[in-house]
Protein backbone atom coordinates (compact mmCIF):
# COMPACT_ATOMS: atom_id res chain seq x y z
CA UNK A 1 -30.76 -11.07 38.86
CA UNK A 2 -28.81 -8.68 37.41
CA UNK A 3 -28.64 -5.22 35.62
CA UNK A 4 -30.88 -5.41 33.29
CA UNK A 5 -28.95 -2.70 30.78
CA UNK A 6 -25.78 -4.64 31.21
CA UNK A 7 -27.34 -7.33 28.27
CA UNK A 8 -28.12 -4.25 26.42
CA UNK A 9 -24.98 -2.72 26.82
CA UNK A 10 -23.16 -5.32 26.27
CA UNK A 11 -24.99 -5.81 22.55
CA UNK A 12 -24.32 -2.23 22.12
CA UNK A 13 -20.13 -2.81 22.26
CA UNK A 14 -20.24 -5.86 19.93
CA UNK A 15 -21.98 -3.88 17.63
CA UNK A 16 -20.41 -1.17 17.90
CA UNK A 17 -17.00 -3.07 17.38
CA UNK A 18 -18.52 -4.78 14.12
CA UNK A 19 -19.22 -1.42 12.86
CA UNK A 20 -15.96 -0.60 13.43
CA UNK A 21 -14.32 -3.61 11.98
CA UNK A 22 -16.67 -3.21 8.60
CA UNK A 23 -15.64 0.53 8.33
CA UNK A 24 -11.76 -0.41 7.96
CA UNK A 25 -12.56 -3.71 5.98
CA UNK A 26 -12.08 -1.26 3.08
CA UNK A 27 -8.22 -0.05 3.22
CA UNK A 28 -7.56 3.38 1.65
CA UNK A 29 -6.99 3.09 -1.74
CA UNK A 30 -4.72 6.13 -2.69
CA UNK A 31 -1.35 5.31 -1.28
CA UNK A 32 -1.17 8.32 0.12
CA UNK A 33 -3.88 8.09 2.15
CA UNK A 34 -2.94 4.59 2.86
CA UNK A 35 0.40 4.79 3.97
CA UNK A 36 -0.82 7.77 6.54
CA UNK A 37 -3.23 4.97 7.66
CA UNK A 38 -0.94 1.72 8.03
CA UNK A 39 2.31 3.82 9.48
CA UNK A 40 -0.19 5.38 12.21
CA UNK A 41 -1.94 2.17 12.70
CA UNK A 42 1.84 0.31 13.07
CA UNK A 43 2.50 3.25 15.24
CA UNK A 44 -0.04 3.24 17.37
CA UNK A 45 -1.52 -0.52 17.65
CA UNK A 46 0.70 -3.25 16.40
CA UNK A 47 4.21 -4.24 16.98
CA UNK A 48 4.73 -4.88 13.46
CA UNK A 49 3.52 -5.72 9.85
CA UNK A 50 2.70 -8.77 9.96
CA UNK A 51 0.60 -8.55 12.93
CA UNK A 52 -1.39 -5.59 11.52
CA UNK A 53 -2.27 -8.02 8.21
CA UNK A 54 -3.61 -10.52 10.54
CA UNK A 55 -5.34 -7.97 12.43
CA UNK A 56 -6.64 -6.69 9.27
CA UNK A 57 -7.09 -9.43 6.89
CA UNK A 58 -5.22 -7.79 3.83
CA UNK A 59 -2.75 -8.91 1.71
CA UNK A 60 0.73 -7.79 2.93
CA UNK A 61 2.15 -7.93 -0.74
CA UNK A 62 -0.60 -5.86 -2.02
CA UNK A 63 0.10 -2.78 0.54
CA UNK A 64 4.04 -3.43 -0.08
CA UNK A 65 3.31 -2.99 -3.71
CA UNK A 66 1.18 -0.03 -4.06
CA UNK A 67 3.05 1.93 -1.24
CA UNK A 68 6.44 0.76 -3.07
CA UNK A 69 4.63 2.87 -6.09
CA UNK A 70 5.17 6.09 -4.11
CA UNK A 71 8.73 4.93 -3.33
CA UNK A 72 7.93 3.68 0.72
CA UNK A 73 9.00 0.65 1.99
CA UNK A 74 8.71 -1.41 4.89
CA UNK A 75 11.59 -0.75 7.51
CA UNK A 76 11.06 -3.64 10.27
CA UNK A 77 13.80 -1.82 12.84
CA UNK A 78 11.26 1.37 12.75
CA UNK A 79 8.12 -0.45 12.63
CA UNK A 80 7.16 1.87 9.82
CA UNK A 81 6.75 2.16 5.96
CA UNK A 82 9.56 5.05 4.80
């Protein structure tokens, strides 16, 4: 047989991830606040835009819209909103 934690621990990281998933489901709605989030989230995790929508389920034109409202947009070379 096995470990018998390693079942446990195992449930523990998927639910753990699902948390984690849920928490972000809800982008920041002040474009402040979400431009911080998507530029360090391009920066950090994703090679671009488009993979970070998929990632996140959003609606690219949405985010382009509301961070175009604080004068930011998407520059593909930099992999960042500015």
């Amino acid at each position: 047989m096995g470990n018998p934690l390693h079942g446990q621990t195992v449930y523990h990281n998927i639910e753990e991830t699902r948390f984690i998933m849920t928490e972000y489901q809800n982008l920041p709605n002040d474009p402040a606040m979400l431009l911080s989030f998507v530029n360090t989230q391009l920066r950090d995790n994703y090679p671009s835009f488009s993979e970070f929508v998929a990632a996140f389920h959003v609606d690219a034109d949405a985010i382009t819209e509301k961070l175009k409202m604080i004068d930011y947009e998407y520059d593909e070379t930099q992999n960042q909103f500015v």
